[in-house]
C-alpha atoms as a PDB file:
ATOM      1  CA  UNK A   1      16.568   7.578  12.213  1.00  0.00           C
ATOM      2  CA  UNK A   2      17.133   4.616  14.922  1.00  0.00           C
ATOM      3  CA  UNK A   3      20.669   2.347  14.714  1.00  0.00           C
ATOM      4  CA  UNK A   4      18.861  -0.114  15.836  1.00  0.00           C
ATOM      5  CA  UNK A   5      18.204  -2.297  12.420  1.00  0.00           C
ATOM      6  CA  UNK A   6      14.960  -4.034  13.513  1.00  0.00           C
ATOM      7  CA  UNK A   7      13.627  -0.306  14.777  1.00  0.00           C
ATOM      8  CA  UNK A   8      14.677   0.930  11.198  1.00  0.00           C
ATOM      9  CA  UNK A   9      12.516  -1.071   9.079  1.00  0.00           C
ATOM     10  CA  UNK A  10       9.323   0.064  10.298  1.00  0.00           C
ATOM     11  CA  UNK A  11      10.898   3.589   9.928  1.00  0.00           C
ATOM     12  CA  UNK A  12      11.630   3.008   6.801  1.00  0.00           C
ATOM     13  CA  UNK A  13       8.501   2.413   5.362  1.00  0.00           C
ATOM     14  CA  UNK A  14       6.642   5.342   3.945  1.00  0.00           C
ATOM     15  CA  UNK A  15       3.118   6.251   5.684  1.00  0.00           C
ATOM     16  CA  UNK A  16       0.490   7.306   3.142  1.00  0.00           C
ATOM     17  CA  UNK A  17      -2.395   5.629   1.495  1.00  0.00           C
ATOM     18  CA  UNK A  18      -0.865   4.486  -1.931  1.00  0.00           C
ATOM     19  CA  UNK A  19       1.749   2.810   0.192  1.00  0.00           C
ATOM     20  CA  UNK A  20      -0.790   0.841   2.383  1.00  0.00           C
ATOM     21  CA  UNK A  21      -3.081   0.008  -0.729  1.00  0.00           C
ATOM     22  CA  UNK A  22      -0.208  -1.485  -2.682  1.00  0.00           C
ATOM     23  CA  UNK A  23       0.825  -3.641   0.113  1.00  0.00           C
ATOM     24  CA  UNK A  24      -2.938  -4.885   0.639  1.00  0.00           C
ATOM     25  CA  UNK A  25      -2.859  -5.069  -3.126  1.00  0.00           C
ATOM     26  CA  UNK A  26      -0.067  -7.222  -2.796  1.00  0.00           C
ATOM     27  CA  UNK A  27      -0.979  -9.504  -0.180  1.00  0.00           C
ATOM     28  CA  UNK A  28      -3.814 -10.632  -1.750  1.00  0.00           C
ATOM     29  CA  UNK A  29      -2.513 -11.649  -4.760  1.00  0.00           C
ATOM     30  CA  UNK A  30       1.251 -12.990  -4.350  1.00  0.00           C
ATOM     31  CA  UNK A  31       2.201 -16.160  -2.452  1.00  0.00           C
ATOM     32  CA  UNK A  32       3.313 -15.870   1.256  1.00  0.00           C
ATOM     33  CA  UNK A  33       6.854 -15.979  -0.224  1.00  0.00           C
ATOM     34  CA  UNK A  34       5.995 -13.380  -3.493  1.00  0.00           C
ATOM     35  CA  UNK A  35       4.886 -10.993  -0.566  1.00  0.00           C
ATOM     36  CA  UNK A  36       7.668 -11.404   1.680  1.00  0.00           C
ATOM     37  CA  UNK A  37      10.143 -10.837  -1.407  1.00  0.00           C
ATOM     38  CA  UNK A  38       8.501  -7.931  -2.103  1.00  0.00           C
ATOM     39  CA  UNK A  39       8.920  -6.258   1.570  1.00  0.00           C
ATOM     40  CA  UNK A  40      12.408  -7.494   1.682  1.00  0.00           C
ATOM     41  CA  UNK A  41      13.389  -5.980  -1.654  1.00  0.00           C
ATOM     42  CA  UNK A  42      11.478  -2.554  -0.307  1.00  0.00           C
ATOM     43  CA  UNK A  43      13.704  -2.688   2.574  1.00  0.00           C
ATOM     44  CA  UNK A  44      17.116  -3.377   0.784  1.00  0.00           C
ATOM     45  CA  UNK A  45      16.597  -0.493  -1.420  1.00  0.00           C
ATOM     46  CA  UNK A  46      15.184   1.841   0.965  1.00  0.00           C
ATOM     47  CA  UNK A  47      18.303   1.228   3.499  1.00  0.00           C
ATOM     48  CA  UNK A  48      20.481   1.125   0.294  1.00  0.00           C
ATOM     49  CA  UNK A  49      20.346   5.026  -0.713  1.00  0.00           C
ATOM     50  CA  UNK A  50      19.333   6.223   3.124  1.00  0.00           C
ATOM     51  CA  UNK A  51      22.587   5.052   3.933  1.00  0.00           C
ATOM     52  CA  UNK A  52      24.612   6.725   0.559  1.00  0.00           C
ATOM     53  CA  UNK A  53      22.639   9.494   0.810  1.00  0.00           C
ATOM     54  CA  UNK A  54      20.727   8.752  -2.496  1.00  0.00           C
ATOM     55  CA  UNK A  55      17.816  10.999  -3.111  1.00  0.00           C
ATOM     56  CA  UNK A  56      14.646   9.151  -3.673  1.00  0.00           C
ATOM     57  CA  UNK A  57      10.901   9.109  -3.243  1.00  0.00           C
ATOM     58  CA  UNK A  58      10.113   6.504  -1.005  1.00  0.00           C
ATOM     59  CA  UNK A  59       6.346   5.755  -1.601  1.00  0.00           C
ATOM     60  CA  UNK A  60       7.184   5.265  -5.668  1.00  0.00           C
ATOM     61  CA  UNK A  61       9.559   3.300  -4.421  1.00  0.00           C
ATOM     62  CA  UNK A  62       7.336   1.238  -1.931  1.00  0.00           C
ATOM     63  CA  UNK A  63       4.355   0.826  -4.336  1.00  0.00           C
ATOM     64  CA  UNK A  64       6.847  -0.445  -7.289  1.00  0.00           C
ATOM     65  CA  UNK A  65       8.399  -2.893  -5.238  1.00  0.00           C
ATOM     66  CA  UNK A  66       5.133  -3.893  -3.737  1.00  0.00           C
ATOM     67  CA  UNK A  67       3.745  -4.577  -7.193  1.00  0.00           C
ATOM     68  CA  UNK A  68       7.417  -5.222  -9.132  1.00  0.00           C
ATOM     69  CA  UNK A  69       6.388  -9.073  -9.779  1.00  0.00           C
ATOM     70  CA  UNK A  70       2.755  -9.131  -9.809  1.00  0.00           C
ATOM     71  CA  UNK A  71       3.382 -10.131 -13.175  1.00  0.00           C
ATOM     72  CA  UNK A  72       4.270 -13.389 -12.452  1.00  0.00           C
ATOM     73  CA  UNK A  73       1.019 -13.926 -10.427  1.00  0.00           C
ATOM     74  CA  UNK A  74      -1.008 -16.137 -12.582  1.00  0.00           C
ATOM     75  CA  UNK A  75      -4.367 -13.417 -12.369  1.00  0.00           C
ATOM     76  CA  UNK A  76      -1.709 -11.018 -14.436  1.00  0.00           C
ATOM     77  CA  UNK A  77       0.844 -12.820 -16.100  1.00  0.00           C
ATOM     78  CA  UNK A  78       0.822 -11.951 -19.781  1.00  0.00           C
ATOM     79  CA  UNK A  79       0.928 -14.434 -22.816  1.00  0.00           C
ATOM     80  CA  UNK A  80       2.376 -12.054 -24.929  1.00  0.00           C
ATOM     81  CA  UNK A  81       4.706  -9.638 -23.344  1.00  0.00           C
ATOM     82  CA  UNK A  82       7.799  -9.903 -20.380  1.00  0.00           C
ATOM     83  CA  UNK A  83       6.132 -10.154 -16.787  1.00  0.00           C
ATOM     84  CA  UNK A  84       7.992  -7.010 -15.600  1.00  0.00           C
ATOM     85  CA  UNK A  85       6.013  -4.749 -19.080  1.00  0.00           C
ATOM     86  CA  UNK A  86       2.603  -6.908 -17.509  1.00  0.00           C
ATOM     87  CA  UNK A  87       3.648  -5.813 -13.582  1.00  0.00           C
ATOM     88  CA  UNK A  88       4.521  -2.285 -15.122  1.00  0.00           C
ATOM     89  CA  UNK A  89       1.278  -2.004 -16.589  1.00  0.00           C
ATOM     90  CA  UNK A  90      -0.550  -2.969 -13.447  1.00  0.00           C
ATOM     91  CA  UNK A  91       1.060  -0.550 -11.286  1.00  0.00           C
ATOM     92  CA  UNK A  92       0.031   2.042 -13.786  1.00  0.00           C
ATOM     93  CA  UNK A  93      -3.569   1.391 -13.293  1.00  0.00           C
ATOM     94  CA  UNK A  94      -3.165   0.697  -9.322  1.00  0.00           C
ATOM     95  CA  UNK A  95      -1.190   4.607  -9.261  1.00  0.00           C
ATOM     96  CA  UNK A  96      -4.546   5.809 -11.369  1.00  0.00           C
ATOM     97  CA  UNK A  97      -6.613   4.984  -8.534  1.00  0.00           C
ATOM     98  CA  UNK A  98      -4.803   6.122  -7.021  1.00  0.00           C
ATOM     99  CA  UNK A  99      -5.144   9.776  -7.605  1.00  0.00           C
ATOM    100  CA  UNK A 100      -1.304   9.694  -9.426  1.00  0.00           C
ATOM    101  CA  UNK A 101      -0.804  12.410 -11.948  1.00  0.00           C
ATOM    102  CA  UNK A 102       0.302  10.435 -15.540  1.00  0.00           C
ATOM    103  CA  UNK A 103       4.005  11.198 -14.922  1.00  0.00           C
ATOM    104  CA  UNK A 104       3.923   9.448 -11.704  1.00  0.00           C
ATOM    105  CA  UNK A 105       2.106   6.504 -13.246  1.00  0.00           C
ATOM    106  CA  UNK A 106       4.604   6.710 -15.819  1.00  0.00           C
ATOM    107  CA  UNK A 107       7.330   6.228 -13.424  1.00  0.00           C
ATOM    108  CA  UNK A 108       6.295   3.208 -11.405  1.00  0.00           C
ATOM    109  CA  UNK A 109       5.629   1.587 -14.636  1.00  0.00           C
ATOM    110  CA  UNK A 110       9.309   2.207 -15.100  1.00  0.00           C
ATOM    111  CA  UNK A 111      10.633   1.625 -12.283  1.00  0.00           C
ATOM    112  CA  UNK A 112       9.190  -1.841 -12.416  1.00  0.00           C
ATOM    113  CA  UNK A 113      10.768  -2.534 -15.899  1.00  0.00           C
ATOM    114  CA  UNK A 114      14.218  -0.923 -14.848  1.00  0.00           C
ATOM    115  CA  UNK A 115      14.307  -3.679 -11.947  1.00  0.00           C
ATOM    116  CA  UNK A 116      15.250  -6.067 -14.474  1.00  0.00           C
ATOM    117  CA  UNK A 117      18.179  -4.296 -16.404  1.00  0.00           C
ATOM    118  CA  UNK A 118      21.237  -5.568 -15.912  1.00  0.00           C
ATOM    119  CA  UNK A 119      22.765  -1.855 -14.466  1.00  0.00           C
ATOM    120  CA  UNK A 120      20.609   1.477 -13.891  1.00  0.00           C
ATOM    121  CA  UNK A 121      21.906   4.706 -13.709  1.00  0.00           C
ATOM    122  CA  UNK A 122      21.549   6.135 -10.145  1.00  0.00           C
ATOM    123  CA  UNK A 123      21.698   9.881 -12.043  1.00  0.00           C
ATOM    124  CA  UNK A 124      18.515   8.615 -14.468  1.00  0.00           C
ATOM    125  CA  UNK A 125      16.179   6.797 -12.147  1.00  0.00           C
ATOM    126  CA  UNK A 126      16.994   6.620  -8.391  1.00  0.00           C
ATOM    127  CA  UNK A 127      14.357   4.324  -7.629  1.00  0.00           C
ATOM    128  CA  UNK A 128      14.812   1.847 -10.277  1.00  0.00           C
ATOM    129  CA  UNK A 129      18.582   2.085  -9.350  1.00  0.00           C
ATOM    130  CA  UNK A 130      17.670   1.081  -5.778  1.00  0.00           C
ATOM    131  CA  UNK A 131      14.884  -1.694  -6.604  1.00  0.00           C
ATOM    132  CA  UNK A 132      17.246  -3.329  -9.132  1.00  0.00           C
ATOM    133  CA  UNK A 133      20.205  -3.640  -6.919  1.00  0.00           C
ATOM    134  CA  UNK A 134      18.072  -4.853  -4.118  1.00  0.00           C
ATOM    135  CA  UNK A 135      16.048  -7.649  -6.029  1.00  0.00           C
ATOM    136  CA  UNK A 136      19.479  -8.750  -7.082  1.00  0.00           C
ATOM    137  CA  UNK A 137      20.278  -9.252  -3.923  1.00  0.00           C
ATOM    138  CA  UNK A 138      17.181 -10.927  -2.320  1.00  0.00           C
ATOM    139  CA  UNK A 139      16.853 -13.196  -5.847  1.00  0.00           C
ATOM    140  CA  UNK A 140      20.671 -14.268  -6.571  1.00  0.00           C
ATOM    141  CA  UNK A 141      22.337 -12.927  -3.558  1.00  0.00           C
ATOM    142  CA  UNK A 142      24.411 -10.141  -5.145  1.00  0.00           C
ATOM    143  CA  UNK A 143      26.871  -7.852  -3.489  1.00  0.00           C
ATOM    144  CA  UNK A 144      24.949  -9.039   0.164  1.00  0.00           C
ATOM    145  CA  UNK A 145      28.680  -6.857   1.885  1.00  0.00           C
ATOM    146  CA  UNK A 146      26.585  -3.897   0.381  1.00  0.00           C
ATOM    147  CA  UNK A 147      23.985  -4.001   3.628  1.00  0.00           C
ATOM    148  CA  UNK A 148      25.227  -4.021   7.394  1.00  0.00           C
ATOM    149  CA  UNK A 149      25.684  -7.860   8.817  1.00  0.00           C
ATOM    150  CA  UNK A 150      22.578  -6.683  11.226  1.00  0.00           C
ATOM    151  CA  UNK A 151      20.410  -5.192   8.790  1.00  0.00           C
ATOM    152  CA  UNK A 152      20.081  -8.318   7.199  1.00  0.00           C
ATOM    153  CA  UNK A 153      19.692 -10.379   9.861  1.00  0.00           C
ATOM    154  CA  UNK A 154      16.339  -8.400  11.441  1.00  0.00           C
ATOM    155  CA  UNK A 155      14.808  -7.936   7.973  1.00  0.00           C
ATOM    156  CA  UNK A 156      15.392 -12.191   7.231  1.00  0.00           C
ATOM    157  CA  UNK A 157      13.887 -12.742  10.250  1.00  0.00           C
ATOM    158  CA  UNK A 158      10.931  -9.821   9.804  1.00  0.00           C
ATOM    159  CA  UNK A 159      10.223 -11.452   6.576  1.00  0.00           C
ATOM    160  CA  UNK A 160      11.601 -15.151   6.160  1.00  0.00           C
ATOM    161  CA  UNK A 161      12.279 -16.411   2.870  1.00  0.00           C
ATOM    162  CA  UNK A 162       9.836 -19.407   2.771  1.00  0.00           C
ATOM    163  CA  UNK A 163      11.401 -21.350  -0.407  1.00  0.00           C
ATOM    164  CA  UNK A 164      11.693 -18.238  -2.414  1.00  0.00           C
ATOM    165  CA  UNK A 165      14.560 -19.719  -4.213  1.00  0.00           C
ATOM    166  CA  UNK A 166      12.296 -22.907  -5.666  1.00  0.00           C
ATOM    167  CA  UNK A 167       9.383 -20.499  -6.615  1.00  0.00           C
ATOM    168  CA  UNK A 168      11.161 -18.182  -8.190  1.00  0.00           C
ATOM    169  CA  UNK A 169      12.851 -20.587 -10.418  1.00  0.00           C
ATOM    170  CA  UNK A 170       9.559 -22.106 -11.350  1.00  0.00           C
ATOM    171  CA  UNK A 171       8.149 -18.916 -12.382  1.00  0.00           C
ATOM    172  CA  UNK A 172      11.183 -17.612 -14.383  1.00  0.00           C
ATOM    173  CA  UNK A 173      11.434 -21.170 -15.785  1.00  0.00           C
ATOM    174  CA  UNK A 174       7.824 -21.456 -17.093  1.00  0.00           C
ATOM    175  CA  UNK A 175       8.331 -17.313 -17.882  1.00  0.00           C
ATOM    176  CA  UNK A 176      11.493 -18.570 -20.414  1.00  0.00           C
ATOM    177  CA  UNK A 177       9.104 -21.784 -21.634  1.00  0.00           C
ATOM    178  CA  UNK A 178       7.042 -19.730 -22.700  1.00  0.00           C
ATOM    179  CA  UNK A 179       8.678 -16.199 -23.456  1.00  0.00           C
ATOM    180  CA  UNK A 180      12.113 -17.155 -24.522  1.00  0.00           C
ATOM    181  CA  UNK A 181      13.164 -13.771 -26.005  1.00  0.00           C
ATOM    182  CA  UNK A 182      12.229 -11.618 -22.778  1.00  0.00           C
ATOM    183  CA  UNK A 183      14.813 -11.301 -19.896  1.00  0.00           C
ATOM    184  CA  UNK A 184      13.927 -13.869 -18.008  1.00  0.00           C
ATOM    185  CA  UNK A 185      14.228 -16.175 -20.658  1.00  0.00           C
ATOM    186  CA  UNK A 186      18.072 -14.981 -21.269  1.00  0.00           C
ATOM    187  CA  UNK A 187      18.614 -15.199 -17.716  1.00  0.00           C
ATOM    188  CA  UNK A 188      17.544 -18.744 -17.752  1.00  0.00           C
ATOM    189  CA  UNK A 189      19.758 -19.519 -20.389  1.00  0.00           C
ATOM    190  CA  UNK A 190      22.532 -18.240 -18.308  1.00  0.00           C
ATOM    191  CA  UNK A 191      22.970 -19.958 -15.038  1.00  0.00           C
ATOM    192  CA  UNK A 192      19.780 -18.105 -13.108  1.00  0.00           C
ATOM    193  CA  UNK A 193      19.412 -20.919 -11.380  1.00  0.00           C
ATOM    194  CA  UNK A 194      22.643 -21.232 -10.333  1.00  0.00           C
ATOM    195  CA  UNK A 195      23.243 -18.362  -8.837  1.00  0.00           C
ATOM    196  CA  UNK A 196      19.509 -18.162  -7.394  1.00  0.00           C
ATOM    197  CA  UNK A 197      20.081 -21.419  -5.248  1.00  0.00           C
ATOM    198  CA  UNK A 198      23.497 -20.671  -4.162  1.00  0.00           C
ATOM    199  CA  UNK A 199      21.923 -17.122  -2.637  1.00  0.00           C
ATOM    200  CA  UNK A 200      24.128 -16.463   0.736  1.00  0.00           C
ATOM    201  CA  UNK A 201      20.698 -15.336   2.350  1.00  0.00           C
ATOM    202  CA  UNK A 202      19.432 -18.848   2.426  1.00  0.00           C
ATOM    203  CA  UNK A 203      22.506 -20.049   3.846  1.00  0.00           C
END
C-alpha cells in the first residue's frame, strides 16, 4: 500500500458491489455532511487496524459505516427504539439484497450497534472495534494522536466537515427529546455537546 496518505484512501476502500451500493444507498439519503461523516469514519477505521495490523473484513466494515447513522435520517428514524437498533436493522435488509448469508447480515447489524458502546473488544468484533473508535474521533474528536498528522489532513480535505458538529447535535438532541433512555440520550445528559464542539478536527 502507497505512503502517500491522499493515494491511501482510495486504496483503502474495498471494490465490490455491496460496497458501491451502500455508498449510493447512502448518498441518497444522508445530508452532504451525514455522507461525508460516514466516508471519514470508513477511512479512520480502515487506516486504524491496517496500520496495527488488525484483522478485519473491509467491505462489512465499509457497508456498516456507510449505513451506521441512517437511523437518524428522518425516512428511518424510529419512534420507538435507539437510532443505531433502527440503522442496524436497515443494514440488515440492505446486506439481504444483497445476496449476504444471515450471519453476515447479522454482523453489520452489529457492528452498527457496537459503534455506540462506550469500549469494544478488538478480540470480539474487529469491525465494530474499528468503527467505534473512529466515529469517536470524527464526532467528539477522541484520541485524534491515534492517526498520522497527514492522514488526517488529506481525508479532511477529501471529505470536509460541512457543520457536522451543529447537525449532529441537533439530531442526538431531538434523539434524547424524544428517546431519553437510549445512548444518545445519556450522552446528552453528559456533556456530548461539549466535547462534540470542541472536536480538534474543526479547529
Amino acid at each position: 500500500m502507497t505512503s502517500d496518505p491522499a493515494a491511501r484512501l482510495d486504496e483503502l476502500v474495498p471494490d465490490s458491489a455491496a460496497a458501491a451500493l451502500a455508498r449510493e444507498v447512502a448518498g441518497r439519503f444522508c445530508s452532504p455532511a451525514l455522507l461525508a461523516h460516514c466516508c471519514r469514519s470508513y477511512l479512520w477505521a480502515a487506516e486504524y487496524g491496517r496500520a496495527r495490523g488488525i484483522t478485519f473484513d473491509a467491505e462489512l466494515l465499509y457497508v456498516s459505516a456507510m449505513l451506521h447513522d441512517i437511523g437518524l435520517v428522518p425516512v428511518f428514524d424510529s419512534a420507538t427504539v435507539p437510532f443505531e437498533q433502527a440503522g442496524g436493522a436497515v443494514a440488515w435488509v440492505f446486506a439481504a439484497g444483497a445476496g449476504w448469508d444471515a450471519d453476515r447480515r447479522d454482523r453489520a447489524a452489529a457492528v452498527i450497534v457496537a459503534h455506540m458502546a462506550d469500549e469494544v473488544d478488538v478480540a470480539d468484533d474487529a469491525e465494530g472495534h474499528l468503527l467505534e473508535l473512529a466515529t469517536g474521533l470524527d464526532v467528539s474528536g477522541r484520541r485524534p494522536e491515534d492517526w498520522p498528522a497527514g492522514f488526517r489532513a488529506a481525508v479532511l480535505t477529501r471529505y470536509p466537515r460541512q457543520g457536522l458538529a451543529e447537525e449532529f447535535l441537533g439530531c442526538f438532541t431531538e434523539q434524547a427529546r424524544r428517546k431519553p433512555a437510549s445512548l444518545a440520550g445519556r450522552f446528552v445528559a453528559g456533556g456530548f455537546a461539549e466535547r462534540v464542539l470542541a472536536n480538534p478536527l474543526d479547529a
